[in-house]
PDB file of N, CA and C in Angstrom:
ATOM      1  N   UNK A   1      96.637  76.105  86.236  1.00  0.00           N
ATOM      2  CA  UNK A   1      96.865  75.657  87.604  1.00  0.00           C
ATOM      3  C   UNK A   1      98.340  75.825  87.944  1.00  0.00           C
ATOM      4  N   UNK A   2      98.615  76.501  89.371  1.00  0.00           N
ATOM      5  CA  UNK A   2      99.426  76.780  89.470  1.00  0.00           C
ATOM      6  C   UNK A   2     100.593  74.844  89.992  1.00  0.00           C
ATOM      7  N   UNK A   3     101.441  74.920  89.879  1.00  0.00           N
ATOM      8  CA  UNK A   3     102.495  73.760  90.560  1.00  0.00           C
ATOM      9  C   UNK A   3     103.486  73.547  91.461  1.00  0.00           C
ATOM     10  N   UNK A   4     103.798  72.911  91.869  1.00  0.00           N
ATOM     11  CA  UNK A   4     104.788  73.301  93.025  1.00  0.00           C
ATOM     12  C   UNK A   4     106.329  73.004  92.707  1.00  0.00           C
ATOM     13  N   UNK A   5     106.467  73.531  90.952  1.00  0.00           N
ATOM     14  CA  UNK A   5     107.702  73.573  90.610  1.00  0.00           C
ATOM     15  C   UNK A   5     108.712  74.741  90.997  1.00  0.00           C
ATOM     16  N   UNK A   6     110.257  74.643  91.059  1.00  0.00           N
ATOM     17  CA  UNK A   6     110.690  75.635  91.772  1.00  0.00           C
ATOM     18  C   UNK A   6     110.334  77.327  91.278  1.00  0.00           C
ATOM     19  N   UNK A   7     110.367  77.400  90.076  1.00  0.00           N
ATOM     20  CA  UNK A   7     109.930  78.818  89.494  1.00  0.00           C
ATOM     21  C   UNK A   7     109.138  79.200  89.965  1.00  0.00           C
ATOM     22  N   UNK A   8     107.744  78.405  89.989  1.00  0.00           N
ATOM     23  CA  UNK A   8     106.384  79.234  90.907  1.00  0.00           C
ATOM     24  C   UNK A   8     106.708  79.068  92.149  1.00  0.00           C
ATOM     25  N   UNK A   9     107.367  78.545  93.201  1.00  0.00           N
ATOM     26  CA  UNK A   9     107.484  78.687  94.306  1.00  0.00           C
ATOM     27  C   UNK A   9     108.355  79.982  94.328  1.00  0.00           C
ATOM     28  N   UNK A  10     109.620  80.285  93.558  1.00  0.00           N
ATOM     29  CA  UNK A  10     110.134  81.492  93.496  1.00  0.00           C
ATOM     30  C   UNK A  10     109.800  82.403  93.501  1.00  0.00           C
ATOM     31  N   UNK A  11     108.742  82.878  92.398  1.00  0.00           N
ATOM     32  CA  UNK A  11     107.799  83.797  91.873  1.00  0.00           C
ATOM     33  C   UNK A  11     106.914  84.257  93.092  1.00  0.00           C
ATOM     34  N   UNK A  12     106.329  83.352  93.743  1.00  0.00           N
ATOM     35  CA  UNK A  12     105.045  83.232  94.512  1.00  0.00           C
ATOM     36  C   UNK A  12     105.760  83.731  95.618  1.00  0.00           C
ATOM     37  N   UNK A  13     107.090  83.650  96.272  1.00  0.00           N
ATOM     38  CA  UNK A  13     108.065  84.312  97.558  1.00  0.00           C
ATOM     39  C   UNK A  13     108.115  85.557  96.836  1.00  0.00           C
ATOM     40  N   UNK A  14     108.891  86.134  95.313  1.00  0.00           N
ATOM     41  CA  UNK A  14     109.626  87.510  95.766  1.00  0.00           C
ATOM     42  C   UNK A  14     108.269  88.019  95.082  1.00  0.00           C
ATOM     43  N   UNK A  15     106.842  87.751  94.933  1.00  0.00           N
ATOM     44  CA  UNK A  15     105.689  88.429  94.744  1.00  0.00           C
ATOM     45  C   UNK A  15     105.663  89.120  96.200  1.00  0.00           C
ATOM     46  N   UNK A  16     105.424  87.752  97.148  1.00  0.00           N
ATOM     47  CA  UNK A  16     105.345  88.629  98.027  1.00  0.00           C
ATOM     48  C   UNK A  16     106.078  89.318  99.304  1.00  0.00           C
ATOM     49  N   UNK A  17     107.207  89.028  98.810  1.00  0.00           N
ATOM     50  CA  UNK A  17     107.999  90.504  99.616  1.00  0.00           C
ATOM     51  C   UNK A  17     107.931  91.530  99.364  1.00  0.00           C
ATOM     52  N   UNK A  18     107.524  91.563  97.821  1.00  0.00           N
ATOM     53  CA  UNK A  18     107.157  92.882  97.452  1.00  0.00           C
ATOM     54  C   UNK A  18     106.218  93.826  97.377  1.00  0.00           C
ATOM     55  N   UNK A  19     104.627  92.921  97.282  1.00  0.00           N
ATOM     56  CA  UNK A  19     103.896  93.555  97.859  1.00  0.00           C
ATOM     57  C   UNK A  19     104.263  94.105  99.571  1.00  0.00           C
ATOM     58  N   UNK A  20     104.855  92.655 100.191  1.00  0.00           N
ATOM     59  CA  UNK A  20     105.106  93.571 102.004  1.00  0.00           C
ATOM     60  C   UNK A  20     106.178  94.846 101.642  1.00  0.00           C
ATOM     61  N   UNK A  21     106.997  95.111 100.956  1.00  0.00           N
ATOM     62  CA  UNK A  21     107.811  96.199 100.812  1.00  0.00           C
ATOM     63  C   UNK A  21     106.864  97.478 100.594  1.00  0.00           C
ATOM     64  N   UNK A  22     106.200  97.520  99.776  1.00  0.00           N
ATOM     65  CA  UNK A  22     105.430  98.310  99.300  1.00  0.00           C
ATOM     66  C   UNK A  22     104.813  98.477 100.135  1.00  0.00           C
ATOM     67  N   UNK A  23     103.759  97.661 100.886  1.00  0.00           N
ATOM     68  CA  UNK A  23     103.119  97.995 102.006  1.00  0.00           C
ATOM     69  C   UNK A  23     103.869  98.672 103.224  1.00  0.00           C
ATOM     70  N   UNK A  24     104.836  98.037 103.538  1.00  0.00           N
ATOM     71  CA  UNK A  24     106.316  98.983 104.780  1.00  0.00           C
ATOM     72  C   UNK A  24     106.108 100.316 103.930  1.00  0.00           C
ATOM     73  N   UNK A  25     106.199 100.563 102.828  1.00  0.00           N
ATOM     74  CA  UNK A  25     107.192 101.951 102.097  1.00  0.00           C
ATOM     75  C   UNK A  25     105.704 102.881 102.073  1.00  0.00           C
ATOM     76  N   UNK A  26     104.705 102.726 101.627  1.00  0.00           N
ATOM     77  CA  UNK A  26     103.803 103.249 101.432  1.00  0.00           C
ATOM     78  C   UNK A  26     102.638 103.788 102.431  1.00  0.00           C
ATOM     79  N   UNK A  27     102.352 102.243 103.518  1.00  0.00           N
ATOM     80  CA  UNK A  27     101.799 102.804 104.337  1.00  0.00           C
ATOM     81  C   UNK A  27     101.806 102.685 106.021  1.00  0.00           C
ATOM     82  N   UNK A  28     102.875 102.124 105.852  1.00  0.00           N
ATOM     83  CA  UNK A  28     103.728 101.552 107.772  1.00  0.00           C
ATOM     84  C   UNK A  28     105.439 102.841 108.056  1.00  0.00           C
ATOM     85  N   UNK A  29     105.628 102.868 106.884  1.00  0.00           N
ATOM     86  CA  UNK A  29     106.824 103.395 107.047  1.00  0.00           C
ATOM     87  C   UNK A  29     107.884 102.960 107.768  1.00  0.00           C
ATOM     88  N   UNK A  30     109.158 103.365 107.607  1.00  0.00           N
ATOM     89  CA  UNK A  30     110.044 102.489 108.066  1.00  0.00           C
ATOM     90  C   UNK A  30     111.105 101.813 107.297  1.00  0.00           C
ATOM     91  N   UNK A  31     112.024 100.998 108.020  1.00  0.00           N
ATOM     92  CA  UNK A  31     112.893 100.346 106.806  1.00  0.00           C
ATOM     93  C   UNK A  31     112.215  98.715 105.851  1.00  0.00           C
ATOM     94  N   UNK A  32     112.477  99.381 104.600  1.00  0.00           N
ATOM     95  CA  UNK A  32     111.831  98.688 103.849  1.00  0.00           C
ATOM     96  C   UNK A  32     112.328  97.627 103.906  1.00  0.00           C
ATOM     97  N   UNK A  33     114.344  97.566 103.263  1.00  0.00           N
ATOM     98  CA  UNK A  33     114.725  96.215 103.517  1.00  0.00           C
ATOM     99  C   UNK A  33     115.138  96.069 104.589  1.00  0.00           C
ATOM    100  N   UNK A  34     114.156  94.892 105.177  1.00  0.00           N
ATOM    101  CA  UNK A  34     114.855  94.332 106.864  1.00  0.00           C
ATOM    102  C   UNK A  34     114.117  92.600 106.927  1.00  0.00           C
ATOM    103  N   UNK A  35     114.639  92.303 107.575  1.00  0.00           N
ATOM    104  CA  UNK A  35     114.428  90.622 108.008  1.00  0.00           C
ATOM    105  C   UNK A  35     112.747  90.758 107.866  1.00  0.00           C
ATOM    106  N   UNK A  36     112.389  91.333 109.229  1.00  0.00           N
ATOM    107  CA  UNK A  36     110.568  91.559 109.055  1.00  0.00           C
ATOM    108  C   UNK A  36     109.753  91.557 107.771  1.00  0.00           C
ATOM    109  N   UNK A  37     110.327  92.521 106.974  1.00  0.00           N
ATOM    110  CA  UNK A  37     109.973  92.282 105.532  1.00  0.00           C
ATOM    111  C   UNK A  37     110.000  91.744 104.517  1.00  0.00           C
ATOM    112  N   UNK A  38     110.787  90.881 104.946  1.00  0.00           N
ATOM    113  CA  UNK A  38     111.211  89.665 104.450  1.00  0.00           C
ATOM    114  C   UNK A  38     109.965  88.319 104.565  1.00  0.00           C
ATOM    115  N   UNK A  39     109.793  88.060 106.064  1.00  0.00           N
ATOM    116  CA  UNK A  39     109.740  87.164 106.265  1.00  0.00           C
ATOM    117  C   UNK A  39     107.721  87.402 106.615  1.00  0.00           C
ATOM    118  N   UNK A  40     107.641  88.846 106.123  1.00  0.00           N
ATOM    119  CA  UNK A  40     105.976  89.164 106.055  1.00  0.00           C
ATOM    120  C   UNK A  40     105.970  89.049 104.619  1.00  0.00           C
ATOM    121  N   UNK A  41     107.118  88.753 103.549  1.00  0.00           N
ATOM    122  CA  UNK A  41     106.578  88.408 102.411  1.00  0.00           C
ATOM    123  C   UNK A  41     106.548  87.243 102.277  1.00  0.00           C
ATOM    124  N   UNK A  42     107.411  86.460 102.942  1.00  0.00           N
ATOM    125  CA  UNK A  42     107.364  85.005 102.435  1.00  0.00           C
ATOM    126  C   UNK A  42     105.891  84.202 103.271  1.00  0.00           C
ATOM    127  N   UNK A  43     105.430  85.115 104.111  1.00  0.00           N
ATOM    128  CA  UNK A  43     103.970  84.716 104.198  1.00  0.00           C
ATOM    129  C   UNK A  43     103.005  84.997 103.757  1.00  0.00           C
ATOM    130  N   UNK A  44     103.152  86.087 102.996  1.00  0.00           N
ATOM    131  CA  UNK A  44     102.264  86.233 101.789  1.00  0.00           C
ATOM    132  C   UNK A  44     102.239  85.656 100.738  1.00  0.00           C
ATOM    133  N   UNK A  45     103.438  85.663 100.552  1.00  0.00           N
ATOM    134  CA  UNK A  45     103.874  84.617  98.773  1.00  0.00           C
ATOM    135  C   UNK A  45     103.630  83.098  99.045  1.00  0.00           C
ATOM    136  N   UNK A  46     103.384  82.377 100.141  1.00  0.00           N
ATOM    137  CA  UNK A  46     103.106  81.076 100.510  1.00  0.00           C
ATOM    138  C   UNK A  46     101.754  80.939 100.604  1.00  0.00           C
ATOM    139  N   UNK A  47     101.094  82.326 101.324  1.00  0.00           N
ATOM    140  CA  UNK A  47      99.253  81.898 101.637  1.00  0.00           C
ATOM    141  C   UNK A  47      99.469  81.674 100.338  1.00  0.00           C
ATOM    142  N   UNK A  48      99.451  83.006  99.240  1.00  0.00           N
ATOM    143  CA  UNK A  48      99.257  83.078  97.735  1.00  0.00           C
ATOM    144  C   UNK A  48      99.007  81.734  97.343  1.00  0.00           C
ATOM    145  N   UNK A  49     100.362  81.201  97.341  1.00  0.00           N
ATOM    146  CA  UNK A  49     100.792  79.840  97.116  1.00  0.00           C
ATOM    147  C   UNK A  49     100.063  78.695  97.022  1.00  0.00           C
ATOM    148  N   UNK A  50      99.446  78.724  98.353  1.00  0.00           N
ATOM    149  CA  UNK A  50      98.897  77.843  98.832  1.00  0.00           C
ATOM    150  C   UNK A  50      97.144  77.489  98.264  1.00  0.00           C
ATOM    151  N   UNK A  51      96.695  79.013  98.147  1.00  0.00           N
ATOM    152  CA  UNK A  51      95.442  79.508  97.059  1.00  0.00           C
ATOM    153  C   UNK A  51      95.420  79.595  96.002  1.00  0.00           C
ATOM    154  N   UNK A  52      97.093  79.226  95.283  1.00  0.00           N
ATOM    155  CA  UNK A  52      96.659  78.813  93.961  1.00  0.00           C
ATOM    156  C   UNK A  52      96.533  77.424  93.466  1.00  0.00           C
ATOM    157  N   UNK A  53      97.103  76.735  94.607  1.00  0.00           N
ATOM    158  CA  UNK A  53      97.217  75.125  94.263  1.00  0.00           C
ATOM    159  C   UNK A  53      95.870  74.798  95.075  1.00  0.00           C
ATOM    160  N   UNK A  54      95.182  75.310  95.899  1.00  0.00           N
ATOM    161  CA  UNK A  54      94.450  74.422  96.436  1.00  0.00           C
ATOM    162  C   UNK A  54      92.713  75.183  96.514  1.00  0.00           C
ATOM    163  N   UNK A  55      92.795  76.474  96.020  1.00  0.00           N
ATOM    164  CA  UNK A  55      91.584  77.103  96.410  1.00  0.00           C
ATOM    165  C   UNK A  55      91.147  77.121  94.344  1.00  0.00           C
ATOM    166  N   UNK A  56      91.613  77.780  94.152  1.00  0.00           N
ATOM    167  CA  UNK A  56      91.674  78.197  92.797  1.00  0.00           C
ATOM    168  C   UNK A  56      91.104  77.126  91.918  1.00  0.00           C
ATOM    169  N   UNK A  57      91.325  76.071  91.868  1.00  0.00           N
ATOM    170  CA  UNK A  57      90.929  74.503  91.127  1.00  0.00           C
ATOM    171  C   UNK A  57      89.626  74.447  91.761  1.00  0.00           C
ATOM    172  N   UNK A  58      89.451  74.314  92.895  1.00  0.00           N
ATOM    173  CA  UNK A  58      87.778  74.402  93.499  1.00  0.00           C
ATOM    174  C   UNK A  58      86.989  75.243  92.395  1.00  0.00           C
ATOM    175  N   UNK A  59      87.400  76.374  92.924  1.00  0.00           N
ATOM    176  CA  UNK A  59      86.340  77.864  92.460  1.00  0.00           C
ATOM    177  C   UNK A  59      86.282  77.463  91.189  1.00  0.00           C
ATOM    178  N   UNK A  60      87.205  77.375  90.246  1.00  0.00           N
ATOM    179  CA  UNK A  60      86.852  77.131  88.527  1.00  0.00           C
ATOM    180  C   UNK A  60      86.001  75.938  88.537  1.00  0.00           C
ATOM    181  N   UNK A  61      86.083  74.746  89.289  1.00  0.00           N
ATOM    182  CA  UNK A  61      85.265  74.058  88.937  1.00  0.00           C
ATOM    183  C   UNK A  61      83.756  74.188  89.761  1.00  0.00           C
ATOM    184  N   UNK A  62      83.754  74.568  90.641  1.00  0.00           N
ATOM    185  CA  UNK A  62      82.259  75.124  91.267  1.00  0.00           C
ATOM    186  C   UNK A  62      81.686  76.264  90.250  1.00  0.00           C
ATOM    187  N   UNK A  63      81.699  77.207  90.336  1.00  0.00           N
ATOM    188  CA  UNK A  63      81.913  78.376  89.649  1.00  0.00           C
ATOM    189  C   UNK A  63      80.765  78.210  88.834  1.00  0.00           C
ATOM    190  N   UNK A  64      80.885  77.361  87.481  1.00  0.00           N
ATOM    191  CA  UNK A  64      80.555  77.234  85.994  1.00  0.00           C
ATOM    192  C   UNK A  64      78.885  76.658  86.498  1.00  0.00           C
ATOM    193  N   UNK A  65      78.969  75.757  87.165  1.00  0.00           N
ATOM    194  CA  UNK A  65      77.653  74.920  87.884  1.00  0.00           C
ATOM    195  C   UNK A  65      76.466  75.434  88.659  1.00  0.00           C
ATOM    196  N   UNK A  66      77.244  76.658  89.442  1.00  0.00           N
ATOM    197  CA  UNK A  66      76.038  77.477  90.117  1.00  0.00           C
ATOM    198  C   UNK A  66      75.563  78.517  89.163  1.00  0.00           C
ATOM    199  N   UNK A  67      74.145  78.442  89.359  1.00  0.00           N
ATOM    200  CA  UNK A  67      73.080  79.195  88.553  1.00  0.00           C
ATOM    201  C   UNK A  67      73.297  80.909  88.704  1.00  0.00           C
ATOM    202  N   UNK A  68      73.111  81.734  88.052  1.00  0.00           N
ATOM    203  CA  UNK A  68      73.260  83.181  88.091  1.00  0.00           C
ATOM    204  C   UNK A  68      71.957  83.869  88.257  1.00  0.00           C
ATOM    205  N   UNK A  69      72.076  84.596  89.023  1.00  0.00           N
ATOM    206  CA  UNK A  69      71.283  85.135  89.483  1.00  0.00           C
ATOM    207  C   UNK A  69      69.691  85.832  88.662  1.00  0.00           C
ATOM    208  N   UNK A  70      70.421  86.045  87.521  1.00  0.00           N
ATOM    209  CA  UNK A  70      69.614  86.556  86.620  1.00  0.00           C
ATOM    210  C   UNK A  70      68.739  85.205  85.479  1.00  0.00           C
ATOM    211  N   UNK A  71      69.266  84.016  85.974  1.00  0.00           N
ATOM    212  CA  UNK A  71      68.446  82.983  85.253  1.00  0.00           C
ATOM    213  C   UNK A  71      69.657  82.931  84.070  1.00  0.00           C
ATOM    214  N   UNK A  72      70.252  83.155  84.006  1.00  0.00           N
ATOM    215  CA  UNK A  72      71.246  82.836  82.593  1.00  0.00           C
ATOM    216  C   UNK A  72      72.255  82.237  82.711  1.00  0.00           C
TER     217      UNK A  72
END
């Protein structure tokens, strides 16, 4: 489980500026480093964020309980 200590909050921001960089460089084109790209990563690295503290703990514990399809 992820925490809301400063490292994973760190981690979880320059994750995602970098996926938005990559996305600018690869398939928007344009300048990679700029404010915009910046601040389209730090909304990615926060949803992230936000789905590992609060979605992620659900799903593992739902998950194990629902039956599979195949009876097993």
């Amino acid at each position: 489980m992820t925490t809301l200590d400063s490292q994973s909050v760190i981690d979880a921001l320059l994750r995602g500026v970098m996926i938005a960089a990559v996305n600018k460089a690869v398939f928007k084109g344009g300048k990679v480093f700029s404010m915009k790209t910046i601040n389209e990563g730090a909304m990615l690295g926060a949803s992230g964020l936000a789905y590992d503290i609060a979605v992620r703990p659900a799903v593992k514990q739902v998950l194990p309980s629902l039956p599979l399809p195949n009876g097993k």
